[in-house]
C-alpha atoms as a PDB file:
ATOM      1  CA  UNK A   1       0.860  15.505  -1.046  1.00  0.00           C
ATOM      2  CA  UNK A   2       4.702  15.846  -1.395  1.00  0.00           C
ATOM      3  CA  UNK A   3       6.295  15.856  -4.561  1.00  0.00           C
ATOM      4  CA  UNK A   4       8.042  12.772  -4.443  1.00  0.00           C
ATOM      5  CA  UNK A   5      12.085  11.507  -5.440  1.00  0.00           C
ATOM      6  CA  UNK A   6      12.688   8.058  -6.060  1.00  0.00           C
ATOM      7  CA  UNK A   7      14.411   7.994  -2.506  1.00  0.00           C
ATOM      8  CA  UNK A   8      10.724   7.793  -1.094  1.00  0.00           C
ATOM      9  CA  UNK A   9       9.333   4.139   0.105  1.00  0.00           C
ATOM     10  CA  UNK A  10       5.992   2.911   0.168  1.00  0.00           C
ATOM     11  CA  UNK A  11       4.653   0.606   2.656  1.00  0.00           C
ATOM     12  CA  UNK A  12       4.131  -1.766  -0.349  1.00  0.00           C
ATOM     13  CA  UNK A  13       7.732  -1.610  -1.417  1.00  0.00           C
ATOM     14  CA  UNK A  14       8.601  -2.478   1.671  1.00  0.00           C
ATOM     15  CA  UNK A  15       6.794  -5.198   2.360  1.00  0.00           C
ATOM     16  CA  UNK A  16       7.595  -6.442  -1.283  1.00  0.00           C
ATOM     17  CA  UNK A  17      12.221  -5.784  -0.050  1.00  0.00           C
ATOM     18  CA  UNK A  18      10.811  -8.353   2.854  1.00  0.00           C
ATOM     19  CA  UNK A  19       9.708 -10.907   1.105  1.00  0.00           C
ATOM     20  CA  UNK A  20      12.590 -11.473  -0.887  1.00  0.00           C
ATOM     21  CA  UNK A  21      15.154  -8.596  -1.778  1.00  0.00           C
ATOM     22  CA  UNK A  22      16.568  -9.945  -4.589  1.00  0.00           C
ATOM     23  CA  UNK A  23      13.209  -9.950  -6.545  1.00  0.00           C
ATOM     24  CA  UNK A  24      12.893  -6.224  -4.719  1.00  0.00           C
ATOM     25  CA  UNK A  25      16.091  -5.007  -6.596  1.00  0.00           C
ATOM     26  CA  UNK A  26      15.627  -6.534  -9.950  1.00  0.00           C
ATOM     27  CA  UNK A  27      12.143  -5.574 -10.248  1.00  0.00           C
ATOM     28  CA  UNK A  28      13.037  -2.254  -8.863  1.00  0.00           C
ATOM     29  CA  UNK A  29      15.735  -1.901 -11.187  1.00  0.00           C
ATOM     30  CA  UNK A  30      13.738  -2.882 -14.121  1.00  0.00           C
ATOM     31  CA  UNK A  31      15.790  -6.026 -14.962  1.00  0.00           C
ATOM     32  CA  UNK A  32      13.211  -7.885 -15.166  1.00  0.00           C
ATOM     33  CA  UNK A  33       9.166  -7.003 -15.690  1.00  0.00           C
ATOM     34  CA  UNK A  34       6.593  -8.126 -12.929  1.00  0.00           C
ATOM     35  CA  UNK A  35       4.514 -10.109 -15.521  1.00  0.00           C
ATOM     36  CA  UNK A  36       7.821 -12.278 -16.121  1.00  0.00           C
ATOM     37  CA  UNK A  37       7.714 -13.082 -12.283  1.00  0.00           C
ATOM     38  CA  UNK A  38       4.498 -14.899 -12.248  1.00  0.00           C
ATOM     39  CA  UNK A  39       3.477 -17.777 -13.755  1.00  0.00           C
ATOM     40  CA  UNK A  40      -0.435 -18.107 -15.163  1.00  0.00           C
ATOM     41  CA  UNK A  41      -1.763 -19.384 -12.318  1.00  0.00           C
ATOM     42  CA  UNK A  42      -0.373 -16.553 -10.162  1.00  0.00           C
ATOM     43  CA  UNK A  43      -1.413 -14.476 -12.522  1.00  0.00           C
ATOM     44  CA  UNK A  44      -5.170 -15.582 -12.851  1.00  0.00           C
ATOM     45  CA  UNK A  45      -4.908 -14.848  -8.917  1.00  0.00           C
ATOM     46  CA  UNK A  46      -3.850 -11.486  -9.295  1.00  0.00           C
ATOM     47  CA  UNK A  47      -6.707 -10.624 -12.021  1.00  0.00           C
ATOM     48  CA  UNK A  48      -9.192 -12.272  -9.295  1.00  0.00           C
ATOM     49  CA  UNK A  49      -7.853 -10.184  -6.815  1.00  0.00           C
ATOM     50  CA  UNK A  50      -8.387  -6.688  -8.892  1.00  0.00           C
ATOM     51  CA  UNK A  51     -11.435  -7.814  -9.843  1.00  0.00           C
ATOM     52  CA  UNK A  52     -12.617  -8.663  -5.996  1.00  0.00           C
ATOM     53  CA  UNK A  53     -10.779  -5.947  -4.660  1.00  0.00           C
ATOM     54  CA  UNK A  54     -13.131  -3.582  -7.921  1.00  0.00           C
ATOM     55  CA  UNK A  55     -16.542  -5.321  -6.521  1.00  0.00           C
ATOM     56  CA  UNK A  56     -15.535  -4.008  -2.620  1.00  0.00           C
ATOM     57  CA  UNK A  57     -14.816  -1.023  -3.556  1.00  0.00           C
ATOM     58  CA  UNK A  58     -17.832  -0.281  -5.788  1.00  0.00           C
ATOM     59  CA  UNK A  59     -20.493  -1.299  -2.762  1.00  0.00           C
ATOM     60  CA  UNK A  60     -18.653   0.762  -0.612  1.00  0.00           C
ATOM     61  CA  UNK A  61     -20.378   3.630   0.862  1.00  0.00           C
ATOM     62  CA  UNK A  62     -17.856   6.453   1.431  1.00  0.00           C
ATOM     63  CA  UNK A  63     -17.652   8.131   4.613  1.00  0.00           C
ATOM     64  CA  UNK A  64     -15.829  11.476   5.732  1.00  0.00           C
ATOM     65  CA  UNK A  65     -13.694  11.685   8.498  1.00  0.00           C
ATOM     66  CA  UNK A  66     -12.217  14.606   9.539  1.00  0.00           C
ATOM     67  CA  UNK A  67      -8.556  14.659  10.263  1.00  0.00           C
ATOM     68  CA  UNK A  68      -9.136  15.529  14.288  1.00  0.00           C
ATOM     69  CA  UNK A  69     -11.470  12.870  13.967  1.00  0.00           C
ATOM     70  CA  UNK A  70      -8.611  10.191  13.070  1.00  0.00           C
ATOM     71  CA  UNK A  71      -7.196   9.116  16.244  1.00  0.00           C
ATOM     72  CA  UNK A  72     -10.720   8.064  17.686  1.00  0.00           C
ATOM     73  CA  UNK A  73     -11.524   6.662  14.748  1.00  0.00           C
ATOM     74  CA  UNK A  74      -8.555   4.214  14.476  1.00  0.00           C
ATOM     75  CA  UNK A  75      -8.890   3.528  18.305  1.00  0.00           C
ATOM     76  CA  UNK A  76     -12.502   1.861  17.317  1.00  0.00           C
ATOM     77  CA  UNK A  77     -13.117  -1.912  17.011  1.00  0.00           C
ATOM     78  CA  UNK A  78     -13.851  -3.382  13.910  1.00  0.00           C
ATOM     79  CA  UNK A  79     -13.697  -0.744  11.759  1.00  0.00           C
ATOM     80  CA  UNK A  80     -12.620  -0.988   8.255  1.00  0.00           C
ATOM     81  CA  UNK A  81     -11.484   2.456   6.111  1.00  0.00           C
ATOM     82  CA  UNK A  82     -11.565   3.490   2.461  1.00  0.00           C
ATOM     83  CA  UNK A  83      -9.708   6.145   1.031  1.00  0.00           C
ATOM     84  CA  UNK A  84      -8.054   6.770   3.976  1.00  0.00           C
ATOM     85  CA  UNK A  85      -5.796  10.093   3.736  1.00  0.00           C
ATOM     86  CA  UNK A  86      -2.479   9.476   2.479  1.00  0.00           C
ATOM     87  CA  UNK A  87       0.095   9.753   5.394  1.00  0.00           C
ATOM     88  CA  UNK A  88       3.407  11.236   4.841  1.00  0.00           C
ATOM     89  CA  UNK A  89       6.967  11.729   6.609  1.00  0.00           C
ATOM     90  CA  UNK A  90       8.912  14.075   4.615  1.00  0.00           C
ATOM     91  CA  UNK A  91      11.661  14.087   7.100  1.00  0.00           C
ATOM     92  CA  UNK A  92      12.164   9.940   6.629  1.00  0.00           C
ATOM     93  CA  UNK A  93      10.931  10.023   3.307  1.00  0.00           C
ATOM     94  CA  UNK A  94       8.404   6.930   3.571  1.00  0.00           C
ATOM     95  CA  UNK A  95       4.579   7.094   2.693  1.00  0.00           C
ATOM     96  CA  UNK A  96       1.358   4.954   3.467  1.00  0.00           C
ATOM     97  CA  UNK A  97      -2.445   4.823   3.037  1.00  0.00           C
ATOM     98  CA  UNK A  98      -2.674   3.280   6.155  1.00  0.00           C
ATOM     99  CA  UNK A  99      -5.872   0.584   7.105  1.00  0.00           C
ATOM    100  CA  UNK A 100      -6.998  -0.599  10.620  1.00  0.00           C
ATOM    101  CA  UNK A 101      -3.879  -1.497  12.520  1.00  0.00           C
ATOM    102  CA  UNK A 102      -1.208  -0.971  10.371  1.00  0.00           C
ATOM    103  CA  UNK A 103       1.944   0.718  11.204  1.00  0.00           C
ATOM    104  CA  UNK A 104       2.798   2.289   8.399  1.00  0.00           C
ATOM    105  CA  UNK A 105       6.703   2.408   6.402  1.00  0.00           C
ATOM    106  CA  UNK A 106       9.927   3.201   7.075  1.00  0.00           C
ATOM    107  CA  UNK A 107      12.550   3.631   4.704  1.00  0.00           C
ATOM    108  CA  UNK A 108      14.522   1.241   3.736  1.00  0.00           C
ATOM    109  CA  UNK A 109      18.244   1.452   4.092  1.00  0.00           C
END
């Protein structure tokens, strides 16, 4: 892994300046803290969330791909991936775990 500035953008932060950049650039900025954003409903849906997200993980039975292996493995149906290898583009400076069918980041400019 790349040692990372703060010019690097995840797929999460990007999808996060889509939603709504204004909440992207006072969050980012530290204006304002995330738990301020919520409310406690959103909240309790976050904590369910972890907690689901925890249980998944936990029964999940981890399998080893090899990095020639990738390309047929993403070209199967149906096929869900944990702790996928972290994907990088030093020259655009962007960053993704990727999962079945996702494209990946760019950076945002």
């Amino acid at each position: 892994m790349s040692v990372r500035s703060s010019n690097w953008v995840s797929k999460t932060d990007l999808i996060r300046y889509l939603r709504c950049p204004y909440a992207f650039y006072v969050l980012d900025r530290g204006l304002v803290a995330f738990q301020d954003t919520v409310n406690q409903q959103q909240a309790r849906l976050i904590e369910e969330g972890m907690a689901f997200q925890t249980r998944v993980e936990s029964a999940t039975v981890p399998r080893t791909i090899k990095p020639v292996d990738l390309p047929r493995v993403f070209a199967g149906e149906a096929i869900q991936l944990h702790s996928v290898p972290l994907f990088e583009n030093t020259t655009l400076e962007n960053y993704a775990a990727l999962s079945e069918k996702s494209s990946g980041a760019r950076r945002a400019g």
